[in-house]
N, C-alpha and C. Protein backbone atom coordinates (compact mmCIF):
# COMPACT_ATOMS: atom_id res chain seq x y z
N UNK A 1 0.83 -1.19 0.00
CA UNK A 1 0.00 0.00 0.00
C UNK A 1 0.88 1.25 0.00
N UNK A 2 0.71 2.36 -0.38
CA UNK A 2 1.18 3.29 -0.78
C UNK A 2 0.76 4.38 0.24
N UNK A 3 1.60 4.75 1.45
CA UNK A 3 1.42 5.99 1.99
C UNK A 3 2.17 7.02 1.77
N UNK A 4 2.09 8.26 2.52
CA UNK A 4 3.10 9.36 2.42
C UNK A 4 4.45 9.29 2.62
N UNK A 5 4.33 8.33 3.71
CA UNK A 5 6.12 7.92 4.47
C UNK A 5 6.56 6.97 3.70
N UNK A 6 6.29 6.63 2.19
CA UNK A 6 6.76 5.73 1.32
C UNK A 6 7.00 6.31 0.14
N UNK A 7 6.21 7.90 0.03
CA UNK A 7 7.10 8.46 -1.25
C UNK A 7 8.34 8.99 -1.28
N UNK A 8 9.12 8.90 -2.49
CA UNK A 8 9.95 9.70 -2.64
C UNK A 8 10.50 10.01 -3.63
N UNK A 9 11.21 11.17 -4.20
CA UNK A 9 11.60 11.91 -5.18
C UNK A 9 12.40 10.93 -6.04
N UNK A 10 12.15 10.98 -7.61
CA UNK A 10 13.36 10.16 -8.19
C UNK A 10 14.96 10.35 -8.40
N UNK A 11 15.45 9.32 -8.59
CA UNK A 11 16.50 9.66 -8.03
C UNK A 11 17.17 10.76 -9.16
N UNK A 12 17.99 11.27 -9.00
CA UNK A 12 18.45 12.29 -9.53
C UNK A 12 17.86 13.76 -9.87
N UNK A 13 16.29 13.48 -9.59
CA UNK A 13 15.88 14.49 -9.19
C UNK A 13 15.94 16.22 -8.80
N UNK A 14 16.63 15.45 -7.57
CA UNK A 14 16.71 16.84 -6.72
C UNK A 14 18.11 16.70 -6.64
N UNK A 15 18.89 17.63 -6.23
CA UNK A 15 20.47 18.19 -5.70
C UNK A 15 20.17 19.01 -4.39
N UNK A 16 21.53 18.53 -3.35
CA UNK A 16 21.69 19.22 -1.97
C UNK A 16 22.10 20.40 -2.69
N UNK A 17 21.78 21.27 -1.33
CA UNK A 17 22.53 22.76 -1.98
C UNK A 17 23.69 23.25 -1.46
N UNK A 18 24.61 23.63 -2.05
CA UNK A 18 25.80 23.91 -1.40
C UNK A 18 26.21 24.65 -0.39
N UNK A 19 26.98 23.67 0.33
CA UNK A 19 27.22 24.66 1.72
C UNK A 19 28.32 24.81 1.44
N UNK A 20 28.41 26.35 1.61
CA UNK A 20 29.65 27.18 1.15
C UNK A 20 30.42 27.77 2.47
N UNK A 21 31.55 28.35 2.88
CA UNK A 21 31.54 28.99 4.16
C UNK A 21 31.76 27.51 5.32
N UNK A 22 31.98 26.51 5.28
CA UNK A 22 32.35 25.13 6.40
C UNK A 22 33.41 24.81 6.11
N UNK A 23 34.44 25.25 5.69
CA UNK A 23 35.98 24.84 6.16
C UNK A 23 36.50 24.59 4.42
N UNK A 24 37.97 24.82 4.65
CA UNK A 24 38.31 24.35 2.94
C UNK A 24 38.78 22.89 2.90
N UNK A 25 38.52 22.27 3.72
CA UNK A 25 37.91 20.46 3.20
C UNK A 25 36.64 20.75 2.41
N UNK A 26 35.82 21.31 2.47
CA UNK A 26 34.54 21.44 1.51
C UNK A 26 34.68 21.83 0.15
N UNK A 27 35.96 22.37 -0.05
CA UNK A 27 35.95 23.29 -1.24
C UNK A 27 35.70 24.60 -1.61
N UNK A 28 34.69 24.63 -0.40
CA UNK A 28 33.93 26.43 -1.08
C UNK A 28 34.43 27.04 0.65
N UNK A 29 35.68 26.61 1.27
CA UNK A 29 35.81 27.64 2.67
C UNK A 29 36.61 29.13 2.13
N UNK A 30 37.33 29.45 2.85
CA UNK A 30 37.78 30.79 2.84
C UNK A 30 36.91 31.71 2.28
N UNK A 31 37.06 31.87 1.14
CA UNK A 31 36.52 32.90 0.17
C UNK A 31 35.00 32.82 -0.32
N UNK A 32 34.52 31.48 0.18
CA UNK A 32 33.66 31.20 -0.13
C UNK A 32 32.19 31.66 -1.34
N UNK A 33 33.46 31.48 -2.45
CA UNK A 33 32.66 31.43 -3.76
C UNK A 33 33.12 33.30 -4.29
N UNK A 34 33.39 33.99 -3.26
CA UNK A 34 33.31 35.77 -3.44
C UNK A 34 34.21 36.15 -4.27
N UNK A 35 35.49 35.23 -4.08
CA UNK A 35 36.43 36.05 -4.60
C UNK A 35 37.22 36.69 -3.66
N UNK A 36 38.23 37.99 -3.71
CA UNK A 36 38.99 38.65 -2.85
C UNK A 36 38.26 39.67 -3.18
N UNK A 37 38.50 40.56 -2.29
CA UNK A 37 38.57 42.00 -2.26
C UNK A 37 36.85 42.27 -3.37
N UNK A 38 36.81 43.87 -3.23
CA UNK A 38 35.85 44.63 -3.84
C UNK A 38 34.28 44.09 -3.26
N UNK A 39 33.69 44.65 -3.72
CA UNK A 39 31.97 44.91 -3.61
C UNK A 39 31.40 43.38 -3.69
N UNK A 40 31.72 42.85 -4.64
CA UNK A 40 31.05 41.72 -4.36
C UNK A 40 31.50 40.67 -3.59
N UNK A 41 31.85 40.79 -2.80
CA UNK A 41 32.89 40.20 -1.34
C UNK A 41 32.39 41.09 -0.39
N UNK A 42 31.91 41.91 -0.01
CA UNK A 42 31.02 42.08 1.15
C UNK A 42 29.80 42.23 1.43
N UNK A 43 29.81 42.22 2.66
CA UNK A 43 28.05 42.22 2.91
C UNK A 43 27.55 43.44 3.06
N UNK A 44 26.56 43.03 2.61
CA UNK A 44 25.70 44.20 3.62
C UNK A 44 26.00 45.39 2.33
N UNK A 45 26.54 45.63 1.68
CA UNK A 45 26.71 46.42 0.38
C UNK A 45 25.67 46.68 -0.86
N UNK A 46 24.96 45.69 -0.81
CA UNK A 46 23.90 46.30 -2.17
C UNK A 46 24.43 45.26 -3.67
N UNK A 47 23.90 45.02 -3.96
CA UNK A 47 23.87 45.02 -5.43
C UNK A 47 24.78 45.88 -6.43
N UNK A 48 25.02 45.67 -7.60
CA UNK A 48 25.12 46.35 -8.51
C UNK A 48 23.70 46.93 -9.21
N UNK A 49 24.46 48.08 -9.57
CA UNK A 49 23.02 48.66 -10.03
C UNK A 49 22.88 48.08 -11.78
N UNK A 50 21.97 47.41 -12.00
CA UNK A 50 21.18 46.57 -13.00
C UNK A 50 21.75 47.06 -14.28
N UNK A 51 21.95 48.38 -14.44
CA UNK A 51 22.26 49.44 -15.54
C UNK A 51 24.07 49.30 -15.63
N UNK A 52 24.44 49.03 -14.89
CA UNK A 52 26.42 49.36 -14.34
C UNK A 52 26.57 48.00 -15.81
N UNK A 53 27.54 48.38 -16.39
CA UNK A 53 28.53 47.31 -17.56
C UNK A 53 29.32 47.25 -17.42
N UNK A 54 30.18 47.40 -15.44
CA UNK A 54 31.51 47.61 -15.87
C UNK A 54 31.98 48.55 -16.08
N UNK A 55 31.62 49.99 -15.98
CA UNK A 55 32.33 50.96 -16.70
C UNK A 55 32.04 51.06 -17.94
N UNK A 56 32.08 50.54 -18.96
CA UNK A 56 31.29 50.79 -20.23
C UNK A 56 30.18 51.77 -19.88
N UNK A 57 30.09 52.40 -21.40
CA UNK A 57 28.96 53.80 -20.96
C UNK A 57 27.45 52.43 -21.28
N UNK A 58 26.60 52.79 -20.34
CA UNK A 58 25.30 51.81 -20.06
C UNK A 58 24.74 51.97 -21.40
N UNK A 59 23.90 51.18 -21.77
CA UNK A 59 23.01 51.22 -23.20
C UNK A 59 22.01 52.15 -23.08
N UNK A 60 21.37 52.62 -21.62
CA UNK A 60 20.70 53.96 -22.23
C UNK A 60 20.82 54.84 -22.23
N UNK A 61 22.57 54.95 -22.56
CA UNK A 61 22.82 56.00 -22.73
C UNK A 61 23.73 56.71 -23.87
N UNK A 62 23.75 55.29 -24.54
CA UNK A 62 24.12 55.06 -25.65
C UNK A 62 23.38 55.49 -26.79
N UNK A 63 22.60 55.20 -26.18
CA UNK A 63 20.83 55.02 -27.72
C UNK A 63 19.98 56.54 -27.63
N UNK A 64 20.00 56.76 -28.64
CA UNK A 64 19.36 58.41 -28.16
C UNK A 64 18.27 58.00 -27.63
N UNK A 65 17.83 59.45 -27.62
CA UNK A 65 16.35 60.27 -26.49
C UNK A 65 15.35 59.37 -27.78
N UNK A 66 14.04 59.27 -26.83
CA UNK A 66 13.17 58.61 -28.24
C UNK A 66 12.05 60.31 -28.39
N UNK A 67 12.12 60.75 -28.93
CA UNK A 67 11.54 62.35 -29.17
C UNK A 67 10.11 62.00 -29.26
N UNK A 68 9.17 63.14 -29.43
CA UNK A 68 7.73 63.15 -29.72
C UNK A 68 6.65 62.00 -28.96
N UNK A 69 5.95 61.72 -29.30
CA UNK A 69 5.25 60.87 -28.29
C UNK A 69 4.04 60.00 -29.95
N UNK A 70 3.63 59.62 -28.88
CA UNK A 70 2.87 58.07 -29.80
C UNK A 70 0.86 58.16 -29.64
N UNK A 71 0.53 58.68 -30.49
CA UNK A 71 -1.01 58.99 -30.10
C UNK A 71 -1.62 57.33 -29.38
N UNK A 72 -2.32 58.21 -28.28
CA UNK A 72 -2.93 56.90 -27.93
C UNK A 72 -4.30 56.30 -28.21
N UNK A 73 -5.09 57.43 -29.26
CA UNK A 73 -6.15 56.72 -29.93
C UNK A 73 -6.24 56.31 -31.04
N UNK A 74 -4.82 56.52 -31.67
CA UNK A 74 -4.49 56.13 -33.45
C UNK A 74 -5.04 54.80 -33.86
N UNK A 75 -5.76 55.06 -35.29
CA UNK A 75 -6.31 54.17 -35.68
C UNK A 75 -5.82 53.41 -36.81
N UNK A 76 -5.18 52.00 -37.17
CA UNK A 76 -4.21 51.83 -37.66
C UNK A 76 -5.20 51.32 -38.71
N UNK A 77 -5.21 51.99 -40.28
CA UNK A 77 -5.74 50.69 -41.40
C UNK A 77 -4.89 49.92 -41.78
N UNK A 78 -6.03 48.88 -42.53
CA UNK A 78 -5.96 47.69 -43.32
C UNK A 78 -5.76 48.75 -44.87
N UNK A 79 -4.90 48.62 -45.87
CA UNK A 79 -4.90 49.22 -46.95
C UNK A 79 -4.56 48.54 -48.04
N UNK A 80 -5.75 48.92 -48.77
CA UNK A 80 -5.66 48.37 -50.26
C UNK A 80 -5.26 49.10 -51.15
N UNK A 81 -5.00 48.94 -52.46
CA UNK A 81 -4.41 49.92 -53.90
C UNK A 81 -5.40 49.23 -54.76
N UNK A 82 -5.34 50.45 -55.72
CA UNK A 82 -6.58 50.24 -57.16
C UNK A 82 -5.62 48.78 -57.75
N UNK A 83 -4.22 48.73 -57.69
CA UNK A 83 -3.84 47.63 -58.14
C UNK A 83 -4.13 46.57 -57.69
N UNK A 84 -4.45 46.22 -57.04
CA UNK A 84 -4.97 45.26 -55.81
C UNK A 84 -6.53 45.07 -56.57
N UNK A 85 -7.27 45.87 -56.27
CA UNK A 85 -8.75 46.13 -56.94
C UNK A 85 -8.70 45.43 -58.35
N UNK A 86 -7.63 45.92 -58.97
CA UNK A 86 -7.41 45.33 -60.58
C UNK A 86 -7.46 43.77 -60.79
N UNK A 87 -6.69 43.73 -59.57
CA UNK A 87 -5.65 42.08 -59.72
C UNK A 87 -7.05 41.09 -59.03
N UNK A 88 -8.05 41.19 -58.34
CA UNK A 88 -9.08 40.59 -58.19
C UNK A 88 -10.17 40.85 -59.04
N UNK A 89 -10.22 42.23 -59.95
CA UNK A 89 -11.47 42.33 -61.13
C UNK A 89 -10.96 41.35 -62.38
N UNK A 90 -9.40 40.66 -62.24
CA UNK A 90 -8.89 39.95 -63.04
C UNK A 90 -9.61 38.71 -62.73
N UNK A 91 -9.86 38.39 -61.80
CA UNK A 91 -10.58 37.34 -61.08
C UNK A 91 -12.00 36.87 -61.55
N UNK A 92 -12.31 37.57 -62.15
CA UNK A 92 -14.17 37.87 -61.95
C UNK A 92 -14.71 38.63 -60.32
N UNK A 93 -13.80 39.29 -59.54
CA UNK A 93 -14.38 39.34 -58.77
C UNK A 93 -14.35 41.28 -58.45
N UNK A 94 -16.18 41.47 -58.72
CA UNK A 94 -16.05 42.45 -58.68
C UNK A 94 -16.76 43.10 -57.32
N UNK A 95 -17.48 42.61 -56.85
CA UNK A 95 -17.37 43.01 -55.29
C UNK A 95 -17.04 42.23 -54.51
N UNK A 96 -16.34 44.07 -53.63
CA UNK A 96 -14.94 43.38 -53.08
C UNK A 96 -15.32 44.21 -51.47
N UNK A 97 -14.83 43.36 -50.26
CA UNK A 97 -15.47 43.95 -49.18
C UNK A 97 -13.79 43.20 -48.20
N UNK A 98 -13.94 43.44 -46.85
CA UNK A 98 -12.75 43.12 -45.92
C UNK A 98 -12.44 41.50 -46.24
N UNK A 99 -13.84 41.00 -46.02
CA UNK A 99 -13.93 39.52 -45.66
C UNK A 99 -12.99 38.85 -47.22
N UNK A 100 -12.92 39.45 -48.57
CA UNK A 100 -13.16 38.61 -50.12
C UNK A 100 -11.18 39.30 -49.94
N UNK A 101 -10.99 40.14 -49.56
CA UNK A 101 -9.80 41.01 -49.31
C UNK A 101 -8.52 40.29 -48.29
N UNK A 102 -9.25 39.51 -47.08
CA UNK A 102 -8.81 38.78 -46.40
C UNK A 102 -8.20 37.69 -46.84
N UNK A 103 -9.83 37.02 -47.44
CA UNK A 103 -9.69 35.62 -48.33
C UNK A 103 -8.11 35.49 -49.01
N UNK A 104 -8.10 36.28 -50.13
CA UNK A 104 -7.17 36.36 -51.12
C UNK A 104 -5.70 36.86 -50.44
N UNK A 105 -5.89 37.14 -49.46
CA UNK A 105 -4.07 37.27 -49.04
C UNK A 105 -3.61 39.05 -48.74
N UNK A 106 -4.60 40.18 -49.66
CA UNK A 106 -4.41 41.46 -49.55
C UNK A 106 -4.07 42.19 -48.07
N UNK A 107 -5.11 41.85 -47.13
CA UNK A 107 -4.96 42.06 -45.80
C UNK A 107 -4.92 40.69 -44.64
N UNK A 108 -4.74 41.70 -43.55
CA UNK A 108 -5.02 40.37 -42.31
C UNK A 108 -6.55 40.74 -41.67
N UNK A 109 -6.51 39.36 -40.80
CA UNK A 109 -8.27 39.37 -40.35
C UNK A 109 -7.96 39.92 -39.14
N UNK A 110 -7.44 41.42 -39.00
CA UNK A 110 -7.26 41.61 -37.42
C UNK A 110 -8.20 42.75 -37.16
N UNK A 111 -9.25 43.16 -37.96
CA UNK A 111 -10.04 43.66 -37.26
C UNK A 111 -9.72 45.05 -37.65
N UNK A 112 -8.47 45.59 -38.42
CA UNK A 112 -8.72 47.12 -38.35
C UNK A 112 -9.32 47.27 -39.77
N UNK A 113 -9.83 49.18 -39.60
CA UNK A 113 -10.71 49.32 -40.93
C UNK A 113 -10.29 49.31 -41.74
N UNK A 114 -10.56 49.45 -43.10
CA UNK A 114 -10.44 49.56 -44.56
C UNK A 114 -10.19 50.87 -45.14
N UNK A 115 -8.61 50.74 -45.55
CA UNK A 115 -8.97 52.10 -46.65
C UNK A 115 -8.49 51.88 -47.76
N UNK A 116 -8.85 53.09 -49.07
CA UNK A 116 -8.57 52.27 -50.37
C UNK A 116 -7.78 53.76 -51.14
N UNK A 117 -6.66 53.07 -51.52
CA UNK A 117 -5.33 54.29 -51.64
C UNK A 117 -5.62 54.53 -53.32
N UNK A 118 -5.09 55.07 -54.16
CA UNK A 118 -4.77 55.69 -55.35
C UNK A 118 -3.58 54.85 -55.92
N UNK A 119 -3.14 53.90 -55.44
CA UNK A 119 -1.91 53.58 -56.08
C UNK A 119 -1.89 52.36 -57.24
N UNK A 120 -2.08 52.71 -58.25
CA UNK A 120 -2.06 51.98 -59.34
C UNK A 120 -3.37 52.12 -60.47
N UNK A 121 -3.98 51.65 -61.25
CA UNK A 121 -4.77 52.01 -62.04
C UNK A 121 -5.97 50.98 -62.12
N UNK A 122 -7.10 51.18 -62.56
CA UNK A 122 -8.58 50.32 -62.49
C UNK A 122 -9.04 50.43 -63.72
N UNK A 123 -9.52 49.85 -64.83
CA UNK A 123 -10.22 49.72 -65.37
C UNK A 123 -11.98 49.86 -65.88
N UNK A 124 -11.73 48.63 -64.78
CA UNK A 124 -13.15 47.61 -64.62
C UNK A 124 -13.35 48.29 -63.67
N UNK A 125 -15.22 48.27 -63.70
CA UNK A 125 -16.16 48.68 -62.69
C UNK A 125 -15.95 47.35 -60.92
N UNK A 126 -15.78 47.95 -60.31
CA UNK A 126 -15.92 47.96 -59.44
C UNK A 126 -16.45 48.19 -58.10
N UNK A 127 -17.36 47.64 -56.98
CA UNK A 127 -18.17 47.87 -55.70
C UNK A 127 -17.44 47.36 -54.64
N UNK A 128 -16.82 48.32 -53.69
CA UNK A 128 -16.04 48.31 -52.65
C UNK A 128 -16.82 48.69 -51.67
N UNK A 129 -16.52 48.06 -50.45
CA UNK A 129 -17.14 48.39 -49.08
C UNK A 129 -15.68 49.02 -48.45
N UNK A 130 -15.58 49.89 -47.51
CA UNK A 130 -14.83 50.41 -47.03
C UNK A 130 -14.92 51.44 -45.96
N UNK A 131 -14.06 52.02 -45.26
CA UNK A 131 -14.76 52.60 -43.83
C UNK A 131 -14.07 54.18 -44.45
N UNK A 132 -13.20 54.18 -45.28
CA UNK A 132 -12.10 55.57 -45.61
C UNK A 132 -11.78 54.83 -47.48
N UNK A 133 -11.59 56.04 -47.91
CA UNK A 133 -10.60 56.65 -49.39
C UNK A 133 -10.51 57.20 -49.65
N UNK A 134 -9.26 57.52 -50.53
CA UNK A 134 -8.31 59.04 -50.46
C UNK A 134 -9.39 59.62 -51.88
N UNK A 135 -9.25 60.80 -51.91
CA UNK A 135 -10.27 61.43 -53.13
C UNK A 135 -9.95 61.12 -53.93
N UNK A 136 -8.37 60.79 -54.47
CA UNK A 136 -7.87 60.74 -55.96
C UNK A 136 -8.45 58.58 -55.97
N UNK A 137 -8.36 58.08 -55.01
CA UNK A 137 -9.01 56.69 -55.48
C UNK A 137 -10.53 56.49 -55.59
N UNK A 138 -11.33 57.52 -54.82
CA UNK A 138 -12.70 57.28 -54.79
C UNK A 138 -12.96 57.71 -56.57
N UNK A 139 -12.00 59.11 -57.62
CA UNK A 139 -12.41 59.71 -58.24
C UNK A 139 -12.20 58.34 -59.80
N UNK A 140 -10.91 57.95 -59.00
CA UNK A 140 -10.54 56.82 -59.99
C UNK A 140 -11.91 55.53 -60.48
N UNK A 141 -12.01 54.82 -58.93
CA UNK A 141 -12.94 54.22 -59.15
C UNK A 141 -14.50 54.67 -59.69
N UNK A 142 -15.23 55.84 -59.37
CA UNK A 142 -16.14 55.84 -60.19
C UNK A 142 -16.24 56.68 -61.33
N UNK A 143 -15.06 57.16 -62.30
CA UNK A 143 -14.32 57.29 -63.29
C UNK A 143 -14.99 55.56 -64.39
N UNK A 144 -13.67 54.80 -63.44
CA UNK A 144 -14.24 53.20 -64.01
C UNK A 144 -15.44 52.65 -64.11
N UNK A 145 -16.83 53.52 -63.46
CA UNK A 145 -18.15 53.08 -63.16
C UNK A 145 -18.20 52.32 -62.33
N UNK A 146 -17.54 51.78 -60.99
CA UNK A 146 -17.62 51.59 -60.06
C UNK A 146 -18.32 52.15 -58.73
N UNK A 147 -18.46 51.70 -58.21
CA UNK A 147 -19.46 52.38 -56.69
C UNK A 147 -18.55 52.42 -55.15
N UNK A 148 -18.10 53.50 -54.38
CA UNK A 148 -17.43 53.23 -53.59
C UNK A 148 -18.56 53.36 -52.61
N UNK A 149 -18.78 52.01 -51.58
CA UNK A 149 -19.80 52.16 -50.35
C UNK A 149 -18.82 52.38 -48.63
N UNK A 150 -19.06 53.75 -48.28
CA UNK A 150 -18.40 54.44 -46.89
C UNK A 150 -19.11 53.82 -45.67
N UNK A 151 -18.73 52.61 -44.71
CA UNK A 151 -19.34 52.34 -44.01
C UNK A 151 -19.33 53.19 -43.07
């Protein structure tokens, strides 16, 4: 039967921990592990401070100032190009929304909105869903007889 006073750890398991400081028959007496002399050989002294390299100038102080600051309600798009638009009206596919945009590899499914840039040229009529587009792509696409829909 199997009680508590019958378990025990496998072997190799666990390791004693070294007693350092019991005489130099042990190995670790005198100096016990410190070294001679300086800061890290006494007590009661502190740490090094986390930042110290030695004397080397520290890394932040190396690396410049980081300037200006980072808006904290910025809204990051998903962005498409009329070339993009082209390369799926090559498809047969003429409406085109996040989800058909996803599908095909253009964007990721992470959820930010849609906008649709000027960069490259359209043809074919085209129906886009989208949350933003720049004037020179909205003028492009219904130029082509396309429909841009502003969610």
């Amino acid at each position: 039967m199997v009680s508590l006073s019958t378990i025990s750890s496998n072997e190799g398991s666990t390791k004693e921990r070294k007693r350092i400081g019991r005489g130099n028959g042990s190995g670790k007496g005198t100096y016990s592990g410190r070294g001679v002399k300086g800061q890290g050989s006494r007590t009661g002294t502190g740490k090094f401070n986390p930042a110290f390299e030695g004397g080397q100038t520290p890394l932040f102080r190396r690396l410049p100032k980081s300037r200006g600051f980072t808006k904290w309600n910025q809204v990051e798009f998903n962005v498409v190009n009329l070339c993009d638009l082209a390369e799926l009206a090559a498809l047969n596919i003429t409406t085109v929304d996040a989800v058909i945009l996803a599908e095909h590899g253009y964007i990721r499914k992470n959820g930010n909105p849609l906008k649709v840039l000027a960069n490259g040229t359209l043809d074919v009529a085209v129906t886009i869903t989208a949350n933003k587009a720049s004037k020179e792509a909205l003028a492009m696409i219904e130029k082509a007889g396309g429909i841009v829909v502003l969610i």
